[in-house]
Protein backbone atom coordinates (compact mmCIF):
# COMPACT_ATOMS: atom_id res chain seq x y z
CA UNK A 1 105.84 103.20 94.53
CA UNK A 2 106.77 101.14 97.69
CA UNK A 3 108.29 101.43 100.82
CA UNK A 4 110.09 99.16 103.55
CA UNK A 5 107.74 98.37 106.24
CA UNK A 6 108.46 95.75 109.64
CA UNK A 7 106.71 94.77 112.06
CA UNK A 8 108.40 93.82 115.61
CA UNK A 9 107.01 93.01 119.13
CA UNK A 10 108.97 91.52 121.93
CA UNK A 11 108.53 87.68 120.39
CA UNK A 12 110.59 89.04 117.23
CA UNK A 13 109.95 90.20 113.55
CA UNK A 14 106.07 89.20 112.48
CA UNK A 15 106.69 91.11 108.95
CA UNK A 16 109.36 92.54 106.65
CA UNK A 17 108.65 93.79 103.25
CA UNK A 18 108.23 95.89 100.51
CA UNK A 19 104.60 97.55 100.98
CA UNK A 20 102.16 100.03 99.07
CA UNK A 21 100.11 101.16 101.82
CA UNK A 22 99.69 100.84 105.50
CA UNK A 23 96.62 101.75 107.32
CA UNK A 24 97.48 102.26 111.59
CA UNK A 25 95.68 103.07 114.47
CA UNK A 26 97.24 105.66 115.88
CA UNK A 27 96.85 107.57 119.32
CA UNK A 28 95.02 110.34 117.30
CA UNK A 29 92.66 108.34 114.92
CA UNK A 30 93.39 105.83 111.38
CA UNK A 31 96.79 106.88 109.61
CA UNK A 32 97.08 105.90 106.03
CA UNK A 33 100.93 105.48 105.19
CA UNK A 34 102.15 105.69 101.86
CA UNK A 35 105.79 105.95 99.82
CA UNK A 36 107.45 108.84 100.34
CA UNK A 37 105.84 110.11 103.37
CA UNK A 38 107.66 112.75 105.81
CA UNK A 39 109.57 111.31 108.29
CA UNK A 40 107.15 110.99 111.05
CA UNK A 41 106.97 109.11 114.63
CA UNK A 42 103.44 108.15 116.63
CA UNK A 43 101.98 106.25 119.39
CA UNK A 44 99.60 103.52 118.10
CA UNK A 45 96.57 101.96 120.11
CA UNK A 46 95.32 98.92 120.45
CA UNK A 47 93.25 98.35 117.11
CA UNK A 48 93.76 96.97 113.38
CA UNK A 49 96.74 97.14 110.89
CA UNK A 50 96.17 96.54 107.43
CA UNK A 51 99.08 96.38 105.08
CA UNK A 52 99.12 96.17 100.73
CA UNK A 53 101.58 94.84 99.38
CA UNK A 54 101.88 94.07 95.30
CA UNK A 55 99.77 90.79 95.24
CA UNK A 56 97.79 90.68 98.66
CA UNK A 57 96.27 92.28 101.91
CA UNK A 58 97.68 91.42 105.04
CA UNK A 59 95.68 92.11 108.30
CA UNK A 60 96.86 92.07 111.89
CA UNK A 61 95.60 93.28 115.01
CA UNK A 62 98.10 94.49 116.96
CA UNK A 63 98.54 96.31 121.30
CA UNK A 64 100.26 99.59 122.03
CA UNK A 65 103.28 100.78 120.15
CA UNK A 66 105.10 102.95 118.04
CA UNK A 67 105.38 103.89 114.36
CA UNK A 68 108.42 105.62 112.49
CA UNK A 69 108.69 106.54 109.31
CA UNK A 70 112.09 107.82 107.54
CA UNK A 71 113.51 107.55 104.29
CA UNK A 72 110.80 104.74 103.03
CA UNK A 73 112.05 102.91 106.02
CA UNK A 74 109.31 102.47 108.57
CA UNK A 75 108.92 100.30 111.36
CA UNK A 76 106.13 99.32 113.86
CA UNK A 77 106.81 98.33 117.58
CA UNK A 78 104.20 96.61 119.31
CA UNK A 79 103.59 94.75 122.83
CA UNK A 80 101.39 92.33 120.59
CA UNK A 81 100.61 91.36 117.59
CA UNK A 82 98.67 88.38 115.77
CA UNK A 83 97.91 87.96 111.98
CA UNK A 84 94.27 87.91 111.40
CA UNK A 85 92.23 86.54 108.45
């Protein structure tokens, strides 16, 4: 099962897809996100995303934000982010 994930910092939308799994640093250690969570807000830290989608594993490292979760709608706000190999 999937969910709706994005990915937006000040210089627009990085990402915007249909995801299995999203791993986050948040403000109180790693979060794993997956379908069908509760809804659910968080601060994230500076640190590592890594998203799955169906064919491939995206990795980003992103600054301070938030996370929200509702619905299988979630979105992450950062000051930065950059897509990392």
């Amino acid at each position: 099962m999937n969910f709706n994930f994005d990915i937006i910092s000040p210089k627009g939308k990085l990402f915007s897809g249909d995801v299995k799994q999203v791993t986050l640093p948040s403000s109180t250690g790693e979060l794993t996100i997956l379908a069908r969570h509760m809804p659910f807000v968080c601060c994230i830290n500076i640190g590592k995303v890594e998203v799955r989608t169906e064919k491939e594993i995206l990795k980003y490292s992103t600054g301070k934000g938030f996370f929200s979760i509702e619905e299988n709608q979630s979105t992450l706000l950062v000051e930065d982010v950059l897509s990392t190999p």
